[in-house]
PDB file of N, CA and C in Angstrom:
ATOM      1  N   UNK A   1     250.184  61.482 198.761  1.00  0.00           N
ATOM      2  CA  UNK A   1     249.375  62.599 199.194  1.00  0.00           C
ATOM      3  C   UNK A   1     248.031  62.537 198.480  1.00  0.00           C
ATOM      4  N   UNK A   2     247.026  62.802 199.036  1.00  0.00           N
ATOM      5  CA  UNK A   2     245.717  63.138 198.427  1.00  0.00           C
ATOM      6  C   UNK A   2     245.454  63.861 197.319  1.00  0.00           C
ATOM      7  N   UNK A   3     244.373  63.986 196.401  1.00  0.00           N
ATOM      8  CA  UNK A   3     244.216  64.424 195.668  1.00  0.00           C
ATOM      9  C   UNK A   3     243.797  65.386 196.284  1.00  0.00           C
ATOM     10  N   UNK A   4     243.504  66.903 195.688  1.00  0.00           N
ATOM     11  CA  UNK A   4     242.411  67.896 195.912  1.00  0.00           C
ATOM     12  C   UNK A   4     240.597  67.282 195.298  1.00  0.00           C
ATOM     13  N   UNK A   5     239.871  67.837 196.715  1.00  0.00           N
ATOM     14  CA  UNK A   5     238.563  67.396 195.895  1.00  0.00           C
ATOM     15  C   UNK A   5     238.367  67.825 194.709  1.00  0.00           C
ATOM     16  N   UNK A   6     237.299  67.303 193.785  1.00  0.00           N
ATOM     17  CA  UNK A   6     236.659  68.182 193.037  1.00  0.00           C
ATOM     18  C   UNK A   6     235.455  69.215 193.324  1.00  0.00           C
ATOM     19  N   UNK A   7     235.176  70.197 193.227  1.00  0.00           N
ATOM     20  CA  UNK A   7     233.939  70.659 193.381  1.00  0.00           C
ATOM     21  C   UNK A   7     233.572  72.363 192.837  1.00  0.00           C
ATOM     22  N   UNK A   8     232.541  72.202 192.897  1.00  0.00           N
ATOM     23  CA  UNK A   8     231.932  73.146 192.647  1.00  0.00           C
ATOM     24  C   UNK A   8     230.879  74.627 193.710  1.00  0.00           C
ATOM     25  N   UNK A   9     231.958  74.948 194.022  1.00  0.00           N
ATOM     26  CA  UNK A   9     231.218  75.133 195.510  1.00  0.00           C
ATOM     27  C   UNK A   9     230.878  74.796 196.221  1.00  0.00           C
ATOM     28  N   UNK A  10     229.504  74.401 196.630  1.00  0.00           N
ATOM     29  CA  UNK A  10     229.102  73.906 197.493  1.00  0.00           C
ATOM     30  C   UNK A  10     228.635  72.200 196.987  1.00  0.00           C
ATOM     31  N   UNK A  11     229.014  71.734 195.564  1.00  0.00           N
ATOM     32  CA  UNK A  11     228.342  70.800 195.088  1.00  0.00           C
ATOM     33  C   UNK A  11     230.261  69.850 195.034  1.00  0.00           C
ATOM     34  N   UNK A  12     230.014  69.142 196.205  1.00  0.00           N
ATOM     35  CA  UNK A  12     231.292  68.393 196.386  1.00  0.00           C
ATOM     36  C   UNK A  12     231.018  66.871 196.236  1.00  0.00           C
ATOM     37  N   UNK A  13     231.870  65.451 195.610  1.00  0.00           N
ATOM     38  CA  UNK A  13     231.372  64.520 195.755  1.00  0.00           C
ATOM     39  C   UNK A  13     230.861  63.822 196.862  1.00  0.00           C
ATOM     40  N   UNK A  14     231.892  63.834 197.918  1.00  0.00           N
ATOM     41  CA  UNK A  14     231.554  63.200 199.186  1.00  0.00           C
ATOM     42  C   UNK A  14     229.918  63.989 199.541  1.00  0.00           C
ATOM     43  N   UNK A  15     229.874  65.037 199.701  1.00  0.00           N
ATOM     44  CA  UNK A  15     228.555  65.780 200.491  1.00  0.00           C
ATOM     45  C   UNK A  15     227.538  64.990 199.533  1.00  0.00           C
ATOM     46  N   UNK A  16     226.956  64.952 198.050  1.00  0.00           N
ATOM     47  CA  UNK A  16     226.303  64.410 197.129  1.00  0.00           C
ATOM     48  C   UNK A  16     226.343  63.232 197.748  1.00  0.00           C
ATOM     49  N   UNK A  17     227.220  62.622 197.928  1.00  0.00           N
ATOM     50  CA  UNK A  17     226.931  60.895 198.115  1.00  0.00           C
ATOM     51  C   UNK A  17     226.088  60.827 199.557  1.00  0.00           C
ATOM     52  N   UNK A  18     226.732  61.304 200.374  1.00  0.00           N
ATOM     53  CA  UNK A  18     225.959  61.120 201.639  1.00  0.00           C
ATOM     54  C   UNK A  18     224.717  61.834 201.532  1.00  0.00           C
ATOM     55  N   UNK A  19     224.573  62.901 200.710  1.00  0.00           N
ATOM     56  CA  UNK A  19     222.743  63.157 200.467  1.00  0.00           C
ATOM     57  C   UNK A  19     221.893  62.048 199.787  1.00  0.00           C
ATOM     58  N   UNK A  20     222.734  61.471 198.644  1.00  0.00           N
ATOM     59  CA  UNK A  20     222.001  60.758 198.324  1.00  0.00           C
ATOM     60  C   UNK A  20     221.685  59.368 199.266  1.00  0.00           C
ATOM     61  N   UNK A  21     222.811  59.155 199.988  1.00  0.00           N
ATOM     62  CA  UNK A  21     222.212  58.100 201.305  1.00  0.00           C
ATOM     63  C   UNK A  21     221.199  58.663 202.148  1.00  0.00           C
ATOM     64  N   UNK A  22     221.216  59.684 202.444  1.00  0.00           N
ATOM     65  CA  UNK A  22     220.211  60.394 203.533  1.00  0.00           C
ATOM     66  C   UNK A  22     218.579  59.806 202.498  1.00  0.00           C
ATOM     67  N   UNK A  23     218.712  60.502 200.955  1.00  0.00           N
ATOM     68  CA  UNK A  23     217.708  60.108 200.393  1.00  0.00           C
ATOM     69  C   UNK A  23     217.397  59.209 199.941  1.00  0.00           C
ATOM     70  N   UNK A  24     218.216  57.922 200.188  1.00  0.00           N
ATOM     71  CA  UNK A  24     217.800  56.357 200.193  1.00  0.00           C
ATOM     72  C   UNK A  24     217.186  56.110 201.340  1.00  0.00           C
ATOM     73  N   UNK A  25     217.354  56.443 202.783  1.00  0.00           N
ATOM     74  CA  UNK A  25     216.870  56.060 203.673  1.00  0.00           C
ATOM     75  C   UNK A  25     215.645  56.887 204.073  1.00  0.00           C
ATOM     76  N   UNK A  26     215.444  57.801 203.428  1.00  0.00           N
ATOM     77  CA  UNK A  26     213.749  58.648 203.684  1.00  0.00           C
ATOM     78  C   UNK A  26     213.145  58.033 202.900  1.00  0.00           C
ATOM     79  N   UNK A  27     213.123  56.923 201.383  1.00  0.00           N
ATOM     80  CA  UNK A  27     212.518  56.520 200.463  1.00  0.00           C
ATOM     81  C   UNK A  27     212.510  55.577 201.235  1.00  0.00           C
ATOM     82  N   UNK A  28     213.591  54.772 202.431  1.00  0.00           N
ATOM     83  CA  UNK A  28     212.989  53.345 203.060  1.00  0.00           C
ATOM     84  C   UNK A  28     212.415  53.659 204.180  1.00  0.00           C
ATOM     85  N   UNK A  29     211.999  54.574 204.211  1.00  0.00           N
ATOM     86  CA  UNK A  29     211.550  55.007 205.761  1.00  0.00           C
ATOM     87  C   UNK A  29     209.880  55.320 205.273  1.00  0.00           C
ATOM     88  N   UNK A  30     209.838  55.654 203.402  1.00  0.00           N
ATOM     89  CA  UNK A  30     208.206  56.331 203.069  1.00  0.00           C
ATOM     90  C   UNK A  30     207.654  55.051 202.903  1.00  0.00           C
ATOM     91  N   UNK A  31     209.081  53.985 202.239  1.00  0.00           N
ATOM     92  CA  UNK A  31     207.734  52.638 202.197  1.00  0.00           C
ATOM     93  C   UNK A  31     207.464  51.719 203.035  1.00  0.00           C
ATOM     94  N   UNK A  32     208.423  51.698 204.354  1.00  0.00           N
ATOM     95  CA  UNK A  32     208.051  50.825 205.788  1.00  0.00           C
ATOM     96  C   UNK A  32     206.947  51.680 205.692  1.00  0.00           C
ATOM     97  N   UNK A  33     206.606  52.661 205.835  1.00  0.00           N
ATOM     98  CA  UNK A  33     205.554  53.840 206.643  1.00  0.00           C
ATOM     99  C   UNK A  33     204.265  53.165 205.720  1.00  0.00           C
ATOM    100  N   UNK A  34     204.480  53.401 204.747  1.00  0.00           N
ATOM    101  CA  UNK A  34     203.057  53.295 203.653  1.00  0.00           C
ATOM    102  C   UNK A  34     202.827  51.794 203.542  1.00  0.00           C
ATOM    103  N   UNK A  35     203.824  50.948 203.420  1.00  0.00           N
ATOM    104  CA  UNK A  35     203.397  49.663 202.993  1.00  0.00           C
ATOM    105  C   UNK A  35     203.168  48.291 204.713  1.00  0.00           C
ATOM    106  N   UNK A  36     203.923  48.844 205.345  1.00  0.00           N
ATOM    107  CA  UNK A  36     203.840  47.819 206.359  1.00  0.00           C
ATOM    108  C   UNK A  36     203.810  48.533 207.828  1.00  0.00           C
ATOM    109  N   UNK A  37     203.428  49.907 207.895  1.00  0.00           N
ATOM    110  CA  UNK A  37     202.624  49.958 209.123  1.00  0.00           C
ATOM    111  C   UNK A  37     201.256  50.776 208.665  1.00  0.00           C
ATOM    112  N   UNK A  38     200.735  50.397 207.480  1.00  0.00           N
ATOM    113  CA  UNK A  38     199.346  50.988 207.515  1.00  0.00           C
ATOM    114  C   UNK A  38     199.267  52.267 206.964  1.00  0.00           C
ATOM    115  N   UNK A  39     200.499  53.059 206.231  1.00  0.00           N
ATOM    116  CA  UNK A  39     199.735  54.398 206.042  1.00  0.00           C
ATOM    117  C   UNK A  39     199.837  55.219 206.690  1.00  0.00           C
ATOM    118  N   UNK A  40     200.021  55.764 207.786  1.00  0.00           N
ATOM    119  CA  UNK A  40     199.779  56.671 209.165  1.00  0.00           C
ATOM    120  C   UNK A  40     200.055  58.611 207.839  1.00  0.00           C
ATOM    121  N   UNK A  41     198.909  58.785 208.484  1.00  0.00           N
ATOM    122  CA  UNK A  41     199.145  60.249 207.663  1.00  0.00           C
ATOM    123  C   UNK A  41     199.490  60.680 209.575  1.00  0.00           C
ATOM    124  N   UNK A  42     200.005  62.061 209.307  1.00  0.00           N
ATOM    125  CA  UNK A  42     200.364  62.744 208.395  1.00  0.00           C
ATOM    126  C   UNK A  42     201.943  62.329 207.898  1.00  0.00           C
ATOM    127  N   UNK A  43     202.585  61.581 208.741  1.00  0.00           N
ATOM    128  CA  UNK A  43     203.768  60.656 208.752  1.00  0.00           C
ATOM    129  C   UNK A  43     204.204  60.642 206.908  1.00  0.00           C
ATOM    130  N   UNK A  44     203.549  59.665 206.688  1.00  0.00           N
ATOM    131  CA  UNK A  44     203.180  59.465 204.738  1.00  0.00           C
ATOM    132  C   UNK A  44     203.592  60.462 204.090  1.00  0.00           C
ATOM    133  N   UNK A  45     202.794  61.258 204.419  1.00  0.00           N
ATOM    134  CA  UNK A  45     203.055  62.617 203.453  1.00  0.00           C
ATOM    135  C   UNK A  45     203.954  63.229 203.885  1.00  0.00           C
ATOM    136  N   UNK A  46     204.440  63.305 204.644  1.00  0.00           N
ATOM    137  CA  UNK A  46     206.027  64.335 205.190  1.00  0.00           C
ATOM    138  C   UNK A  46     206.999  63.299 204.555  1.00  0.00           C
ATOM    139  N   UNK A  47     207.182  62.169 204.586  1.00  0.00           N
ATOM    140  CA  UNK A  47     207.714  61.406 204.135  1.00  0.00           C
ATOM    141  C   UNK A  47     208.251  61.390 202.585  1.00  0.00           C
ATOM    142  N   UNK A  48     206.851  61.243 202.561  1.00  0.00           N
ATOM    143  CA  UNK A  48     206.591  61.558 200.842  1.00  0.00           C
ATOM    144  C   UNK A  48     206.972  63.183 200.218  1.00  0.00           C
ATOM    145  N   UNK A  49     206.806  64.008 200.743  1.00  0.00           N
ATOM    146  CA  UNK A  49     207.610  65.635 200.609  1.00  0.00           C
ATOM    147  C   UNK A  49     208.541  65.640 200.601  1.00  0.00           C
ATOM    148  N   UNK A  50     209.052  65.216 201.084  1.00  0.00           N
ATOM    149  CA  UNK A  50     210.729  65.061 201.588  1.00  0.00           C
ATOM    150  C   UNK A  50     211.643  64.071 200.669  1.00  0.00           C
ATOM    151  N   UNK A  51     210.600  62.757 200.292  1.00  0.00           N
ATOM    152  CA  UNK A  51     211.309  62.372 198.796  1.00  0.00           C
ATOM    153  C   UNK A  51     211.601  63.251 197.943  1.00  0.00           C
ATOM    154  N   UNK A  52     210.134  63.605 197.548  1.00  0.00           N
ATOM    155  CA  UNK A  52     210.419  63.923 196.457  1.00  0.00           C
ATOM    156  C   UNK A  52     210.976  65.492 196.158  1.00  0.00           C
ATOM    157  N   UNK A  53     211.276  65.958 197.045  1.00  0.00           N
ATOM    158  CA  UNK A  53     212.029  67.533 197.095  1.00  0.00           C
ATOM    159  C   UNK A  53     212.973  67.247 196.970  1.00  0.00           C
ATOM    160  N   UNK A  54     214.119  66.406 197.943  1.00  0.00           N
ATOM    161  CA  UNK A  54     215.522  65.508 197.686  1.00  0.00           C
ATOM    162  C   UNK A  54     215.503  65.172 195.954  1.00  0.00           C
ATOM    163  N   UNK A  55     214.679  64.251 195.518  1.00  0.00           N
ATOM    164  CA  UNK A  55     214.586  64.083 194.749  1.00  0.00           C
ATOM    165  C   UNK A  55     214.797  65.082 193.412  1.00  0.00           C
ATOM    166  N   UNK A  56     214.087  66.244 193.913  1.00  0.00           N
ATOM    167  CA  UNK A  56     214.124  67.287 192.462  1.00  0.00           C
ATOM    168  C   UNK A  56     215.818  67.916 193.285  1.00  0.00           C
ATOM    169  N   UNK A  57     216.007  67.713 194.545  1.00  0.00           N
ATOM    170  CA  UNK A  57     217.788  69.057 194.616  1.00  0.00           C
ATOM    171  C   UNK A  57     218.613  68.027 193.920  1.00  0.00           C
ATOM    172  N   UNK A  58     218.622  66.458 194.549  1.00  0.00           N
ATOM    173  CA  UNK A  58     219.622  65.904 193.902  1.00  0.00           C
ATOM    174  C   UNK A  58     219.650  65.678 192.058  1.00  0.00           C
ATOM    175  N   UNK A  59     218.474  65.498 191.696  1.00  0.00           N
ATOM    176  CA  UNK A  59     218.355  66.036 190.200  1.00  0.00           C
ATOM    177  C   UNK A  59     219.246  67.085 189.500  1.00  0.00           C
ATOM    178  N   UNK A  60     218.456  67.937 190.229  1.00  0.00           N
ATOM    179  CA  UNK A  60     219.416  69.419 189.464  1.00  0.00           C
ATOM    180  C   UNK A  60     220.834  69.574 190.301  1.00  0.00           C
ATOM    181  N   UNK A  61     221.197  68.650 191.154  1.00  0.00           N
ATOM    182  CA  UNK A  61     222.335  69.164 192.061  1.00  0.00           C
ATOM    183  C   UNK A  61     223.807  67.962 191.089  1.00  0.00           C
ATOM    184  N   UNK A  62     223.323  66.769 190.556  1.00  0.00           N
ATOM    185  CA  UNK A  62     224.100  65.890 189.974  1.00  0.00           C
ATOM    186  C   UNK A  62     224.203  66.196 188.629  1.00  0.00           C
ATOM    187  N   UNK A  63     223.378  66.890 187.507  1.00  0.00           N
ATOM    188  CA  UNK A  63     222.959  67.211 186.220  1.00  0.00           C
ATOM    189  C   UNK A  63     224.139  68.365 186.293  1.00  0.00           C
ATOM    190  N   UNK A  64     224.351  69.679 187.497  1.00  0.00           N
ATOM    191  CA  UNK A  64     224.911  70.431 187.567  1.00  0.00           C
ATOM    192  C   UNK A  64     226.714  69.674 187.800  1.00  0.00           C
ATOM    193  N   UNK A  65     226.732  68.904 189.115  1.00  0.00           N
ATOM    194  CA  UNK A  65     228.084  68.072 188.900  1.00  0.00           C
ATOM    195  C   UNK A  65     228.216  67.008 187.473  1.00  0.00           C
ATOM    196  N   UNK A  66     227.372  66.806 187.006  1.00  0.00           N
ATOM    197  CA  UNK A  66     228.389  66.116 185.775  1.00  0.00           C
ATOM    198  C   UNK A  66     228.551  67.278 184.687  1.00  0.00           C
ATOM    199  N   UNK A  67     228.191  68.334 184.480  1.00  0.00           N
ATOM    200  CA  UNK A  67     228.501  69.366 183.478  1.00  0.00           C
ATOM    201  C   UNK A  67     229.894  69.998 184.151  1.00  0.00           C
ATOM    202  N   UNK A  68     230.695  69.513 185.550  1.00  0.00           N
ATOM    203  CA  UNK A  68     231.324  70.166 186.160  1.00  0.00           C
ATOM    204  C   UNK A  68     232.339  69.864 186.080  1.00  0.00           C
ATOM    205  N   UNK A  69     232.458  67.810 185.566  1.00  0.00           N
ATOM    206  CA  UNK A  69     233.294  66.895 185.625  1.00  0.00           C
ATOM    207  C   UNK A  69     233.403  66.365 187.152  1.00  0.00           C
ATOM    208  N   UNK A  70     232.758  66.430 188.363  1.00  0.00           N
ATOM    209  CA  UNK A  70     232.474  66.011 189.470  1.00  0.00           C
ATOM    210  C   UNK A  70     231.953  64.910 189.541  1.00  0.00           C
ATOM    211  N   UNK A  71     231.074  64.647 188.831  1.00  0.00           N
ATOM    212  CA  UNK A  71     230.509  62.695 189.149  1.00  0.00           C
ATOM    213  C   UNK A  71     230.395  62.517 187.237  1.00  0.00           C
ATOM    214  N   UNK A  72     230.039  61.418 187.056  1.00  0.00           N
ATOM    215  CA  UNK A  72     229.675  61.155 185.848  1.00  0.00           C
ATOM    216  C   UNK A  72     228.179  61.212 185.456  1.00  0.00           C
ATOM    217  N   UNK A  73     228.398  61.112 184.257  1.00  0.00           N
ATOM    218  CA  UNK A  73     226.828  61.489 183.465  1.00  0.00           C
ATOM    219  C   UNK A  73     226.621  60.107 183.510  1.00  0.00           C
ATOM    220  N   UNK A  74     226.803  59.014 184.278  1.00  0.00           N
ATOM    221  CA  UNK A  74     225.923  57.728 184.337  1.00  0.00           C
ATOM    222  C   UNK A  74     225.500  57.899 185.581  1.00  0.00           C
ATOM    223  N   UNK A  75     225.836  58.285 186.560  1.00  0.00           N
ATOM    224  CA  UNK A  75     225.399  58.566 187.827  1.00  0.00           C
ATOM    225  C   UNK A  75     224.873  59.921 187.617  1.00  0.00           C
ATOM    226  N   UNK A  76     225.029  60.930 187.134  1.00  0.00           N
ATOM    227  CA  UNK A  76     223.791  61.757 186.850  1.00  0.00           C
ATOM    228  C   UNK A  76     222.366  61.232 186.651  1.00  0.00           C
ATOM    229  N   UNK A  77     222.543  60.569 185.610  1.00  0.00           N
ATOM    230  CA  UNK A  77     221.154  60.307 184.862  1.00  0.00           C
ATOM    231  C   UNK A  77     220.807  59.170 186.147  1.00  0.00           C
ATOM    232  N   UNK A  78     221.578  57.941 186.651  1.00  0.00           N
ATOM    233  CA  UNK A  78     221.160  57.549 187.570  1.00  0.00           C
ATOM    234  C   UNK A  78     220.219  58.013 188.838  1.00  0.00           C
ATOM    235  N   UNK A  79     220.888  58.939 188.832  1.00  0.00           N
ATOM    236  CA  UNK A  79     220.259  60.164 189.976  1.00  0.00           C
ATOM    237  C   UNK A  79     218.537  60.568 189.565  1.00  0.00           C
ATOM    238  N   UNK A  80     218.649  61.767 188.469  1.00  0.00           N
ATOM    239  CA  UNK A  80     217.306  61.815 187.952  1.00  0.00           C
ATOM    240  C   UNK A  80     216.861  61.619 187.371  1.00  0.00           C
ATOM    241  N   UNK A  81     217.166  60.215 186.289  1.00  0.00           N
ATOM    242  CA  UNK A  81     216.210  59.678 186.389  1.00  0.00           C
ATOM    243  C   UNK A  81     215.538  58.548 186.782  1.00  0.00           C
ATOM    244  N   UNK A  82     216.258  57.624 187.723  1.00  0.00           N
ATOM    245  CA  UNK A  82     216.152  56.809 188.440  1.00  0.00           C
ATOM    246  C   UNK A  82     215.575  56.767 189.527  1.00  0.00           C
ATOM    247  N   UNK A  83     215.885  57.682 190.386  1.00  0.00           N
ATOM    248  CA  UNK A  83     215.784  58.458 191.547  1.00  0.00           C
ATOM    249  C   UNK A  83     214.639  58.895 192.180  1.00  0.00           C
ATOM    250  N   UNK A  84     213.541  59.398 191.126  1.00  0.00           N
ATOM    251  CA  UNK A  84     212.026  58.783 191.720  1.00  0.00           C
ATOM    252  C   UNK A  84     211.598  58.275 191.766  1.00  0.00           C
ATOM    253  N   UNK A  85     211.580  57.041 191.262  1.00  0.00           N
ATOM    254  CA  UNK A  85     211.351  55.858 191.897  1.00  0.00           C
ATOM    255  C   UNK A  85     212.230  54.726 192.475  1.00  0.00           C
ATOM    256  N   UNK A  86     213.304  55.144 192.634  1.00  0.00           N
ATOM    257  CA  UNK A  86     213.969  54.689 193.850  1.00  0.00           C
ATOM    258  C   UNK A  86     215.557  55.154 193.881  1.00  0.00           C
ATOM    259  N   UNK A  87     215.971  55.919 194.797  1.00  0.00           N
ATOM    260  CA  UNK A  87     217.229  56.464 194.935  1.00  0.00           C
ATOM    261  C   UNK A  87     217.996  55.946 195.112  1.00  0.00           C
ATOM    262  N   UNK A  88     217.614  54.728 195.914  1.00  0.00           N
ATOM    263  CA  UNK A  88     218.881  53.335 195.752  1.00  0.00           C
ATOM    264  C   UNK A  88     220.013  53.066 194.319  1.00  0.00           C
ATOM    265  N   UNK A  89     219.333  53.265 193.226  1.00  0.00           N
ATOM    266  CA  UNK A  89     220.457  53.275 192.287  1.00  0.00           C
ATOM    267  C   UNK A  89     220.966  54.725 192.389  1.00  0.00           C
ATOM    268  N   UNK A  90     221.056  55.349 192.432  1.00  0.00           N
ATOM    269  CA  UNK A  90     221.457  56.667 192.774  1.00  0.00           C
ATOM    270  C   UNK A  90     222.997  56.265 194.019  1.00  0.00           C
ATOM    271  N   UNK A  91     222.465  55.993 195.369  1.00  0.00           N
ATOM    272  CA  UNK A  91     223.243  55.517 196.373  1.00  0.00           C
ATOM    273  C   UNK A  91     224.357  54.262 195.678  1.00  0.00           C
ATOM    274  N   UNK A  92     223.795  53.447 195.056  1.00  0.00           N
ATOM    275  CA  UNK A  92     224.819  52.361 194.307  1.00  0.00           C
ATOM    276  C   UNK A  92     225.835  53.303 193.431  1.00  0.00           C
ATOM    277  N   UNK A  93     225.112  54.012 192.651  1.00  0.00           N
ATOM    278  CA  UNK A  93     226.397  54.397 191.532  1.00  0.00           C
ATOM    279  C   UNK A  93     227.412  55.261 192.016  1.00  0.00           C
ATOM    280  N   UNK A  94     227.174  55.973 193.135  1.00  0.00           N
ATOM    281  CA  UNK A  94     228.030  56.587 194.133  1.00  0.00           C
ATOM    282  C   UNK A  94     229.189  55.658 194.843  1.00  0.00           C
ATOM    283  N   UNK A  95     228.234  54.424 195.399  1.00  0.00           N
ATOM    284  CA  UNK A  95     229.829  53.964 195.635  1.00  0.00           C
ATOM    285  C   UNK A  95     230.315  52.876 194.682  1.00  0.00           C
ATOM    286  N   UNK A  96     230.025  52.692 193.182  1.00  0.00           N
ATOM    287  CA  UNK A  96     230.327  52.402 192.156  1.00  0.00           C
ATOM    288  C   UNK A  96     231.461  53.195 191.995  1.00  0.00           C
ATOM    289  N   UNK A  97     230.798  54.271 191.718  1.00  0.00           N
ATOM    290  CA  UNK A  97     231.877  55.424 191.364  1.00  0.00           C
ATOM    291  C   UNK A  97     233.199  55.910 191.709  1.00  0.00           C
ATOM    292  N   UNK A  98     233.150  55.683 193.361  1.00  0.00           N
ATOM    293  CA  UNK A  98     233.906  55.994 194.497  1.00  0.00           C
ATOM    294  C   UNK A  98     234.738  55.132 194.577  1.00  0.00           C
ATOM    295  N   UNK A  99     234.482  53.804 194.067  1.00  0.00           N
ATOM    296  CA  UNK A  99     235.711  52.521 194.072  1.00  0.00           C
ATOM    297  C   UNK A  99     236.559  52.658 192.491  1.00  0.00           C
ATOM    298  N   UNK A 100     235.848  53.282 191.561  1.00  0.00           N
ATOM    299  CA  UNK A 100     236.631  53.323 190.554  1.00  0.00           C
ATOM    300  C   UNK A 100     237.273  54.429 190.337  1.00  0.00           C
ATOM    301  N   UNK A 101     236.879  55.420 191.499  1.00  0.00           N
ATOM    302  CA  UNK A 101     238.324  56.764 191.111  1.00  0.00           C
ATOM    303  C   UNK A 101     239.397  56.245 191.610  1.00  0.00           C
ATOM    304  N   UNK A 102     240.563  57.079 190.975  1.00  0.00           N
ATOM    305  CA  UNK A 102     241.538  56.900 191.028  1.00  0.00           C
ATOM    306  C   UNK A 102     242.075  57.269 192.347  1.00  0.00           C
ATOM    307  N   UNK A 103     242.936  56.786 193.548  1.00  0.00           N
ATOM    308  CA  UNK A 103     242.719  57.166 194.545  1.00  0.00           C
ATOM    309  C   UNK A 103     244.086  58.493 194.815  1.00  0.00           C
TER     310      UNK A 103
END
């Protein structure tokens, strides 16, 4: 039988992981945009908003799950402080993480 999740209300592992994929793929979506089609405002900057707002929820949203016992404080800190400049380690330590729980 399954475990019960862990969570914290609304701060569950699975939902976290797939945000943080959502916010790997808006960070590959700001630098196709900026680096290899030219820039296009206003595109860029919505792009770029949208990092970095993800950026500050999943911050305070993983800092809050590892004080919870929900993810670990290596994938916390992965998260913010890794995470602005590129969320990809963020997305890795998730399914790092996810292969080493216990099932």
């Amino acid at each position: 039988m399954n475990a019960p999740a862990r969570s914290l209300g609304p701060l569950r592992f699975e939902r976290l992981k797939w945000i943080s994929f959502t916010h790997s793929c808006v960070y590959l979506a700001l630098l196709l945009c900026a680096f290899a089609a030219g820039n296009p405002e206003p595109l860029t900057f919505v792009l770029g908003l949208t990092h970095g707002l993800l950026w500050i929820f999943m911050s305070l949203a993983c800092i809050a799950a590892a004080r919870a016992r929900i993810v670990s404080l290596r994938l916390a800190v992965a998260v913010a402080v890794l995470g602005g400049i590129g969320p990809f380690f963020g997305s890795y330590e998730f399914i790092r993480e996810q292969r080493n729980r216990p099932r």
